[in-house]
PDB file of N, CA and C in Angstrom:
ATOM      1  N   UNK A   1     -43.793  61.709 -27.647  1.00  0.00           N
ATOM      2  CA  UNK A   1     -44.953  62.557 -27.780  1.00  0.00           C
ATOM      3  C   UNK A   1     -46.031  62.002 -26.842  1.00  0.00           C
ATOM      4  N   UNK A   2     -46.662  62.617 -25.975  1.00  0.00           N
ATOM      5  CA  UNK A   2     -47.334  62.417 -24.999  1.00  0.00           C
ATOM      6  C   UNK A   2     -49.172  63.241 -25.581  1.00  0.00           C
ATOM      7  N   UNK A   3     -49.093  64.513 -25.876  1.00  0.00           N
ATOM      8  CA  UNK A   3     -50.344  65.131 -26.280  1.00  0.00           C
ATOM      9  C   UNK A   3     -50.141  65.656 -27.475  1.00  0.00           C
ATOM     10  N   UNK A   4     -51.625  66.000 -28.337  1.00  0.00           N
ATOM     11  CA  UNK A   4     -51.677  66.498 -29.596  1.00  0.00           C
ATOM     12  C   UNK A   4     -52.860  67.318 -29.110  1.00  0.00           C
ATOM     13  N   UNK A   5     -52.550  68.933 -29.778  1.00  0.00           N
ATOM     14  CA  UNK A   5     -53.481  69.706 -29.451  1.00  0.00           C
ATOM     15  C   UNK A   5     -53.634  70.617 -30.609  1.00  0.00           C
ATOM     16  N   UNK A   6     -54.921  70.645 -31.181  1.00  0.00           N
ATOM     17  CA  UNK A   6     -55.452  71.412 -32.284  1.00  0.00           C
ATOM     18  C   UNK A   6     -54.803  73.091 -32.039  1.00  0.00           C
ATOM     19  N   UNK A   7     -54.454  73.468 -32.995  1.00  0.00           N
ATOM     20  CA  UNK A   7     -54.284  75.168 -32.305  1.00  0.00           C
ATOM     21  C   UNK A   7     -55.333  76.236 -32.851  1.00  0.00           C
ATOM     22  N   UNK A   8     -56.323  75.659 -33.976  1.00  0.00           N
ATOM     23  CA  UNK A   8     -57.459  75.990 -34.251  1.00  0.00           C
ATOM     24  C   UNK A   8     -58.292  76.345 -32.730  1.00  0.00           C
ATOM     25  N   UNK A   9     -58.934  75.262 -32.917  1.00  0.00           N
ATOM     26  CA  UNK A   9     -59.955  75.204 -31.833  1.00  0.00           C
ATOM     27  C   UNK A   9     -60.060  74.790 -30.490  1.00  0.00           C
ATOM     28  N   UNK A  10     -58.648  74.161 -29.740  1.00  0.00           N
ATOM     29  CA  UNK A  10     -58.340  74.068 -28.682  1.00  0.00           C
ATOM     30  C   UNK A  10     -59.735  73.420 -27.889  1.00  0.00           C
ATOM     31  N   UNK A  11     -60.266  72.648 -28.696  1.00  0.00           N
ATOM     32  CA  UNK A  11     -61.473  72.006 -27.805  1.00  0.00           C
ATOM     33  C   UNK A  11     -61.125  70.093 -27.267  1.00  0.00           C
ATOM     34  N   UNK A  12     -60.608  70.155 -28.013  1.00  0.00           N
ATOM     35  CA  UNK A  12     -59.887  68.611 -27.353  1.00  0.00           C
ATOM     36  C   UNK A  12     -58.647  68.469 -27.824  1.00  0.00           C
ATOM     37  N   UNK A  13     -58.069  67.378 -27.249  1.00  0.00           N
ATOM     38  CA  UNK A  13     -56.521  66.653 -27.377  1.00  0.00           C
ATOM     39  C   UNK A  13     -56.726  65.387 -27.383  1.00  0.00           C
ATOM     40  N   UNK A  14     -55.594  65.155 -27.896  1.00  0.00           N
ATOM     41  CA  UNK A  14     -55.258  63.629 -28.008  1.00  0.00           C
ATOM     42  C   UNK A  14     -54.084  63.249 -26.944  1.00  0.00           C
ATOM     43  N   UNK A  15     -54.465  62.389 -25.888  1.00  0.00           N
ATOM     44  CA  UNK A  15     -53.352  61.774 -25.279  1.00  0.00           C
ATOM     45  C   UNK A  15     -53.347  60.385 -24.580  1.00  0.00           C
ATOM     46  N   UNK A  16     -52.330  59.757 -24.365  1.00  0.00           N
ATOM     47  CA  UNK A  16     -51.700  58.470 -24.714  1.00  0.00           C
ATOM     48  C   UNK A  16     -52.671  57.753 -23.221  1.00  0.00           C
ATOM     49  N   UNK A  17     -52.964  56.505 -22.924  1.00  0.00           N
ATOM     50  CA  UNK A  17     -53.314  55.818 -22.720  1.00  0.00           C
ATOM     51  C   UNK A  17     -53.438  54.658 -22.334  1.00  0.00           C
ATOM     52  N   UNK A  18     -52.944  53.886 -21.088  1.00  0.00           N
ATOM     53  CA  UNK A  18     -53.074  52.455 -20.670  1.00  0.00           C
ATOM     54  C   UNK A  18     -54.761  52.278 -21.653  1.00  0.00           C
ATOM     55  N   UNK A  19     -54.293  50.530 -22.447  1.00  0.00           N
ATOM     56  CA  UNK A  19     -55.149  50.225 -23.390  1.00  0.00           C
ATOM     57  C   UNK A  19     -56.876  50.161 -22.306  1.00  0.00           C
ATOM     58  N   UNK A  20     -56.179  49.168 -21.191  1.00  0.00           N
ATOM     59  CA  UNK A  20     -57.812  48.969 -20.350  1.00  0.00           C
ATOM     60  C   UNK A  20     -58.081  50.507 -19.917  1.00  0.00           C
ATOM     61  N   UNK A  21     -57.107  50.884 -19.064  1.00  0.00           N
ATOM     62  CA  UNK A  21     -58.024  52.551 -19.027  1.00  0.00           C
ATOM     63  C   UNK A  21     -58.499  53.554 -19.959  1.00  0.00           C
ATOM     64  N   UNK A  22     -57.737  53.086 -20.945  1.00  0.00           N
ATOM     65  CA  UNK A  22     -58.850  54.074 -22.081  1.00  0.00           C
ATOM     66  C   UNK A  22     -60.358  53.084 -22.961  1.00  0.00           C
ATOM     67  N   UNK A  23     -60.247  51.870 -22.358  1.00  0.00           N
ATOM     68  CA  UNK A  23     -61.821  51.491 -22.413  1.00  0.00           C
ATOM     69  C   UNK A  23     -62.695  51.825 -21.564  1.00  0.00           C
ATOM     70  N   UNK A  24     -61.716  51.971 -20.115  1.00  0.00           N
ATOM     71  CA  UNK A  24     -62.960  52.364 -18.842  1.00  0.00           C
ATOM     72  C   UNK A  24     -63.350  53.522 -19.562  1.00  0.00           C
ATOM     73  N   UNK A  25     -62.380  55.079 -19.531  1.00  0.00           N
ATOM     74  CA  UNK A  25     -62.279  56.131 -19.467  1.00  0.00           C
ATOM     75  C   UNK A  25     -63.958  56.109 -20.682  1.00  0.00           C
ATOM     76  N   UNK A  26     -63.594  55.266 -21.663  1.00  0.00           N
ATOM     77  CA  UNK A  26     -64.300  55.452 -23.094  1.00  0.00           C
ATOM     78  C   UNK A  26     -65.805  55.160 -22.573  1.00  0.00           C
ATOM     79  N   UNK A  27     -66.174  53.705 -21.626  1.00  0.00           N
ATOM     80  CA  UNK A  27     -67.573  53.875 -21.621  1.00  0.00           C
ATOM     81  C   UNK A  27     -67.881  54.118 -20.541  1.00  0.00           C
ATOM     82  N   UNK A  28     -67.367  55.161 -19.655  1.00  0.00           N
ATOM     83  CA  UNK A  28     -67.548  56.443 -18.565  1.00  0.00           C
ATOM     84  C   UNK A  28     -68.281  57.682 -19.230  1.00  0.00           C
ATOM     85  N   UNK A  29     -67.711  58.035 -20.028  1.00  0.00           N
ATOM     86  CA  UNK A  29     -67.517  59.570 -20.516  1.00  0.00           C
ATOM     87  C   UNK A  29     -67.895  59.737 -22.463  1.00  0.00           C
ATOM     88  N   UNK A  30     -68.512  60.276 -22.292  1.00  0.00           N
ATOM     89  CA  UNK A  30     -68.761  60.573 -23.539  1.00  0.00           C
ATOM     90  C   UNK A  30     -67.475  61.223 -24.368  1.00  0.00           C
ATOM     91  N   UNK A  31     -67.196  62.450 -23.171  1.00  0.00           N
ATOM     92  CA  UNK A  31     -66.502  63.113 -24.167  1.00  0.00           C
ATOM     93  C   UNK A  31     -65.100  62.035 -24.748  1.00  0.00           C
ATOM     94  N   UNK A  32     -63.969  61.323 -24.118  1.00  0.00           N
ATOM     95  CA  UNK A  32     -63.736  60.652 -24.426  1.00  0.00           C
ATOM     96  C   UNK A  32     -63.779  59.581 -25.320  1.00  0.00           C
ATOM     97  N   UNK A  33     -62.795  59.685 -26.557  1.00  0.00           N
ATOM     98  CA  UNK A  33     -63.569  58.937 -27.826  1.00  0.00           C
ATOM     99  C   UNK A  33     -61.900  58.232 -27.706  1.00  0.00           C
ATOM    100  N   UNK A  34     -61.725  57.033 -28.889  1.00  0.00           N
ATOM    101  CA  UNK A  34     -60.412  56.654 -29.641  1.00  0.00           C
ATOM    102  C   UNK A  34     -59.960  57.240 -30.476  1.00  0.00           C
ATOM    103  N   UNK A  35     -58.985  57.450 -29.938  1.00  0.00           N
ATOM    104  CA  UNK A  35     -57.435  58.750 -30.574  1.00  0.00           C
ATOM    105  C   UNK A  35     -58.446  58.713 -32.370  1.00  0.00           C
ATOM    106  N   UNK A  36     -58.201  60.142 -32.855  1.00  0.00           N
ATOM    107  CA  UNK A  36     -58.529  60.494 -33.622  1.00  0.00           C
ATOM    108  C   UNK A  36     -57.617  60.386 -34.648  1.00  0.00           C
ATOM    109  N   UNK A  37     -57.143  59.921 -35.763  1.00  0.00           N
ATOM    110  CA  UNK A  37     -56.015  59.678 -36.602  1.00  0.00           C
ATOM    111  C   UNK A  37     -55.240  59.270 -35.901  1.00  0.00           C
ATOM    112  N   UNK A  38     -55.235  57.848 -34.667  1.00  0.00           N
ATOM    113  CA  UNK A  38     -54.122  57.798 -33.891  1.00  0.00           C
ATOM    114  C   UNK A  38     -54.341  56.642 -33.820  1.00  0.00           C
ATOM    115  N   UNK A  39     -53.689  55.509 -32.890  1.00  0.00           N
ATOM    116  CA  UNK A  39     -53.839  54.054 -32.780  1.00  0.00           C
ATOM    117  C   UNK A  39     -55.193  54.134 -31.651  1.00  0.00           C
ATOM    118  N   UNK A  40     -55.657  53.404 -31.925  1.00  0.00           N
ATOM    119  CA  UNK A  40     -57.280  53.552 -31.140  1.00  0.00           C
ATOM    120  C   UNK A  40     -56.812  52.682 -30.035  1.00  0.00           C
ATOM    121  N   UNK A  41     -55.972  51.686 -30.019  1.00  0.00           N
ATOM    122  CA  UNK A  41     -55.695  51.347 -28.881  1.00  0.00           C
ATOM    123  C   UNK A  41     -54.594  52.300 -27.509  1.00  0.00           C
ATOM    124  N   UNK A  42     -54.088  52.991 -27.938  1.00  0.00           N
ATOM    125  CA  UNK A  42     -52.990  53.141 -26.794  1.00  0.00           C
ATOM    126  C   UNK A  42     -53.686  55.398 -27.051  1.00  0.00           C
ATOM    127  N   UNK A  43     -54.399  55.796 -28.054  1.00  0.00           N
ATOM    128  CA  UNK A  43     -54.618  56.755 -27.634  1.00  0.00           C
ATOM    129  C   UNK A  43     -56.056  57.164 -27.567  1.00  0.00           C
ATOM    130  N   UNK A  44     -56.823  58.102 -26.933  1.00  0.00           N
ATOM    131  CA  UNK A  44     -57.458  59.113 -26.739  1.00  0.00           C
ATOM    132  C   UNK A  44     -57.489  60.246 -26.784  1.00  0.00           C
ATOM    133  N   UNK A  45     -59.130  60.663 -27.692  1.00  0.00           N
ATOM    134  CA  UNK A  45     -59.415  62.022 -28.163  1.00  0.00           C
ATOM    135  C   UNK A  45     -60.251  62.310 -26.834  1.00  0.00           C
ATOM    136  N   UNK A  46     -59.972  63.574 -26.424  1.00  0.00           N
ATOM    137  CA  UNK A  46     -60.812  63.885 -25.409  1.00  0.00           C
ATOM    138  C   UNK A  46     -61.352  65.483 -25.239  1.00  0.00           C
ATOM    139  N   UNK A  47     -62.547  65.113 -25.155  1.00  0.00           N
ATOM    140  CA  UNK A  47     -62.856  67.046 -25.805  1.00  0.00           C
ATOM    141  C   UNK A  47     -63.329  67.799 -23.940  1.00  0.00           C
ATOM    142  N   UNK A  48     -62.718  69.152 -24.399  1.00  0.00           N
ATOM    143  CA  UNK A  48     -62.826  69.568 -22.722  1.00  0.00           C
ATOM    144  C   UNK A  48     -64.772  70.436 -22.829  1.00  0.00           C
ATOM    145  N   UNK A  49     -65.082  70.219 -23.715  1.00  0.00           N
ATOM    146  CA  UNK A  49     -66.013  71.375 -23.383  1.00  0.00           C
ATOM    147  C   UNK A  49     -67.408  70.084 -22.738  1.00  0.00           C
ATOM    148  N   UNK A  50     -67.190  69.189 -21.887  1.00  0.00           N
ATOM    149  CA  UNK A  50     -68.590  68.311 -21.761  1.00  0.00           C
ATOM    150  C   UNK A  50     -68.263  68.554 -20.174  1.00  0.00           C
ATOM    151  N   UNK A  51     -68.251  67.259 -19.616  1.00  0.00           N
ATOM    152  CA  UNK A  51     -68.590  66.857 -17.907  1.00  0.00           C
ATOM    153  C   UNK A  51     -67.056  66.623 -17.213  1.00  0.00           C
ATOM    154  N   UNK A  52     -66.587  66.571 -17.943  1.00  0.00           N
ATOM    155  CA  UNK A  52     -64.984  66.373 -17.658  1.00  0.00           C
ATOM    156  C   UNK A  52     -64.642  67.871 -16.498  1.00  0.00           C
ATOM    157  N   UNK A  53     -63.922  67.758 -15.557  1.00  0.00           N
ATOM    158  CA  UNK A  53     -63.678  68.818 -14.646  1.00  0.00           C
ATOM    159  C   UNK A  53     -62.292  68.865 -15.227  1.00  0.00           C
ATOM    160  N   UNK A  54     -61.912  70.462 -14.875  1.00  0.00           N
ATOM    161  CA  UNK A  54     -60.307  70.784 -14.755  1.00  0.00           C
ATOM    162  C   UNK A  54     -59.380  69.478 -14.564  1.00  0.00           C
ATOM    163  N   UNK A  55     -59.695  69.267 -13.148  1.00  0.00           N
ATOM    164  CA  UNK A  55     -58.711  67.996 -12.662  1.00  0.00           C
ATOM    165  C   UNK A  55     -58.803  66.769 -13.367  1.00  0.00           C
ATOM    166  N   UNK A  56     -60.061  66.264 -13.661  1.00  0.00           N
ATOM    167  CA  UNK A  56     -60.349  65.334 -14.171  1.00  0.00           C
ATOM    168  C   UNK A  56     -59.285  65.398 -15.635  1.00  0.00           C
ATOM    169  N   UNK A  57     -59.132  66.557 -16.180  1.00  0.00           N
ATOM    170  CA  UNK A  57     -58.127  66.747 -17.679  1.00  0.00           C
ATOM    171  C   UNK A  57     -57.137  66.804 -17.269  1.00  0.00           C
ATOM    172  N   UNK A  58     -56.657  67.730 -16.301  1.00  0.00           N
ATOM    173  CA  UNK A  58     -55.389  67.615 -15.678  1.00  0.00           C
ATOM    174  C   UNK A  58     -54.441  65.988 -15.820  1.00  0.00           C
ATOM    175  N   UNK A  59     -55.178  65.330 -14.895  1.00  0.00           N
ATOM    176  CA  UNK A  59     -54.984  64.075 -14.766  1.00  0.00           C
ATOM    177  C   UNK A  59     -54.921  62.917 -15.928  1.00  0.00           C
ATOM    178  N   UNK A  60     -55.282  63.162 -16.629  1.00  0.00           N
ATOM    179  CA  UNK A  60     -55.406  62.346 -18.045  1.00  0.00           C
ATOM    180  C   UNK A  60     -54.139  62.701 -18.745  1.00  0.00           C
ATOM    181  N   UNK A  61     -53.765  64.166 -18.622  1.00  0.00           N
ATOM    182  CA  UNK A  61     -52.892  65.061 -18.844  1.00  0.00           C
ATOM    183  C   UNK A  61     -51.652  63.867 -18.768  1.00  0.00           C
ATOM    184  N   UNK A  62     -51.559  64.226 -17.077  1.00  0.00           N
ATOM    185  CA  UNK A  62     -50.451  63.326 -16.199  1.00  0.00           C
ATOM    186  C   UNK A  62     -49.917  62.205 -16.702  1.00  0.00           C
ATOM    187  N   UNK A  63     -51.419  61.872 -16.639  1.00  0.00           N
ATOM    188  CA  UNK A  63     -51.144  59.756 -17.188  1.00  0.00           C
ATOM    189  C   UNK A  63     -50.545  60.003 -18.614  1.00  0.00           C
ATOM    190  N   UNK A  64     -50.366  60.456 -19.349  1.00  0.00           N
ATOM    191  CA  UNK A  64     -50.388  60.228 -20.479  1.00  0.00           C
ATOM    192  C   UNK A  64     -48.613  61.003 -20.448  1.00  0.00           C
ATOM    193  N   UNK A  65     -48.471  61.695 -19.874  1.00  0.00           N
ATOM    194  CA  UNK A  65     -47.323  62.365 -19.725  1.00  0.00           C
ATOM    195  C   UNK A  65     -45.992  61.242 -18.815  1.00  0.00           C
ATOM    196  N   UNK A  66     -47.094  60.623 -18.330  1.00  0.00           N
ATOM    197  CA  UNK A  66     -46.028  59.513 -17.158  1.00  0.00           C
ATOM    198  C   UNK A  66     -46.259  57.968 -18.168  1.00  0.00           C
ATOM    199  N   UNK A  67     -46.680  57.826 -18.446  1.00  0.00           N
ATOM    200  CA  UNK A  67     -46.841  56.989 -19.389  1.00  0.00           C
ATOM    201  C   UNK A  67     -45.815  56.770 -20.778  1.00  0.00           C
ATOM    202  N   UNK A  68     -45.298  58.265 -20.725  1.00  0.00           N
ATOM    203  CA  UNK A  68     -44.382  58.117 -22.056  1.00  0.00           C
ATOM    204  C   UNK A  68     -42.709  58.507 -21.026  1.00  0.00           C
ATOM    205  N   UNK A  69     -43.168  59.104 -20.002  1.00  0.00           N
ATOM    206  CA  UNK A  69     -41.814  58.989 -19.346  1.00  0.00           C
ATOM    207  C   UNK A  69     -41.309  57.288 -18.632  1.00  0.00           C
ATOM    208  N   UNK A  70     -42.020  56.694 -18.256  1.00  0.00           N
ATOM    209  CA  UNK A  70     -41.528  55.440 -17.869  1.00  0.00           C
ATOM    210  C   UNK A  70     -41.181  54.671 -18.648  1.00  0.00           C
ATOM    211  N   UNK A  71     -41.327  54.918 -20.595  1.00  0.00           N
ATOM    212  CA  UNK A  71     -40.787  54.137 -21.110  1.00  0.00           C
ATOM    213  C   UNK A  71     -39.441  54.715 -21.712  1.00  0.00           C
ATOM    214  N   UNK A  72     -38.888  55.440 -21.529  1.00  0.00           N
ATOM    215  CA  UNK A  72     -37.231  56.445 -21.854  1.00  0.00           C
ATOM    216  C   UNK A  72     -36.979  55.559 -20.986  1.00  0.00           C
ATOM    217  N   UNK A  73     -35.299  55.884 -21.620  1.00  0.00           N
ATOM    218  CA  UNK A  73     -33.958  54.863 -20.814  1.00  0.00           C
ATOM    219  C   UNK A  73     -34.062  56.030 -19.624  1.00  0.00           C
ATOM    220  N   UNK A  74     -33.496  55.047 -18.352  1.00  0.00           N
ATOM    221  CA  UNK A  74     -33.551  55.470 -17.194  1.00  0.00           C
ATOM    222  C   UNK A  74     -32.907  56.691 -17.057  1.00  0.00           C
ATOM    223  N   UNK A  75     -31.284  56.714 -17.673  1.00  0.00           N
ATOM    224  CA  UNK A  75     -30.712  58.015 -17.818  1.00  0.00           C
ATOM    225  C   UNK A  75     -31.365  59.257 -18.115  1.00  0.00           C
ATOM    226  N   UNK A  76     -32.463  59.046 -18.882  1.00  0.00           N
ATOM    227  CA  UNK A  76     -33.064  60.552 -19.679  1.00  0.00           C
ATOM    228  C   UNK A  76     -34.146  60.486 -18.517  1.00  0.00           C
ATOM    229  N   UNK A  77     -34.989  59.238 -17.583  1.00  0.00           N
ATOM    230  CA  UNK A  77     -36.113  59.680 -16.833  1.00  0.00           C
ATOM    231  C   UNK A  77     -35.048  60.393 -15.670  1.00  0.00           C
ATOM    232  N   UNK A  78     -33.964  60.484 -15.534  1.00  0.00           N
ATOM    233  CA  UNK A  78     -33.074  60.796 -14.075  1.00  0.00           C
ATOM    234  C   UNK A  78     -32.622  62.565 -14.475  1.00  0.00           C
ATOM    235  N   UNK A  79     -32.271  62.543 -15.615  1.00  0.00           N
ATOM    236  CA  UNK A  79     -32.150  63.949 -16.469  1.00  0.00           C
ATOM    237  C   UNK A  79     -33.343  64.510 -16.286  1.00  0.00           C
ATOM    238  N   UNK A  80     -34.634  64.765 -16.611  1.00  0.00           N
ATOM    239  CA  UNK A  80     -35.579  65.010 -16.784  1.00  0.00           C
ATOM    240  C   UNK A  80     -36.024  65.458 -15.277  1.00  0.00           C
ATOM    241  N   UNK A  81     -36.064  64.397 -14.340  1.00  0.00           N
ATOM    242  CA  UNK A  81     -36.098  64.654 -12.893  1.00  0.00           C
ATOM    243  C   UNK A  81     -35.337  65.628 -12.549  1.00  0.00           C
ATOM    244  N   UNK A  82     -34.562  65.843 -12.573  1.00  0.00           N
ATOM    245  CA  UNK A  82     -33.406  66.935 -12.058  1.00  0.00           C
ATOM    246  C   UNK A  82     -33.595  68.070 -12.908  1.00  0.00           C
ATOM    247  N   UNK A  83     -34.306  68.361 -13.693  1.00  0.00           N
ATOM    248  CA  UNK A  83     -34.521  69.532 -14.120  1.00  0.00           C
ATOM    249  C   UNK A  83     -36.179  70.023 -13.756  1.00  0.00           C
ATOM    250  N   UNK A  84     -36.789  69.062 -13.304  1.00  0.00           N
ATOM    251  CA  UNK A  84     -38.370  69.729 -13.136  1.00  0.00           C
ATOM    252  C   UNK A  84     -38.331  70.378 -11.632  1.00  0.00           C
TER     253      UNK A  84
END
């Protein structure tokens, strides 16, 4: 599991996190808080409606998406490749 997304209110997500970059990320950005019902170390709540740009979410997106793929056995990151 890489993101958690409200289907209520679609105003923030939760996603995964290198521990030091989600301290930078945290006293950068407001909107950026520690994962909400989540391990405060390895996740982040991050709400889209502040200063945050498209890309800027995009990218958090990414990390958090590559972050849970580099830790699968190599077989499933080589599977996975060949189908995107």
């Amino acid at each position: 599991m890489f993101l958690l997304i409200g289907l209520a209110d679609g105003q923030h997500f939760n996603g995964k996190c290198d521990p030091e970059r989600a301290i930078e990320l945290r006293e950068q950005y407001t909107e950026v808080q520690p994962g909400y019902h989540m391990s405060k170390v390895h996740w982040n709540t991050i709400f889209m409606g502040g200063s945050l740009t498209r890309m800027q979410l995009l990218a958090l997106i990414d990390h958090s998406y590559n972050l849970v793929l580099k830790n699968l056995p190599k077989k499933l990151q080589t599977e996975i490749a060949a189908n995107q």
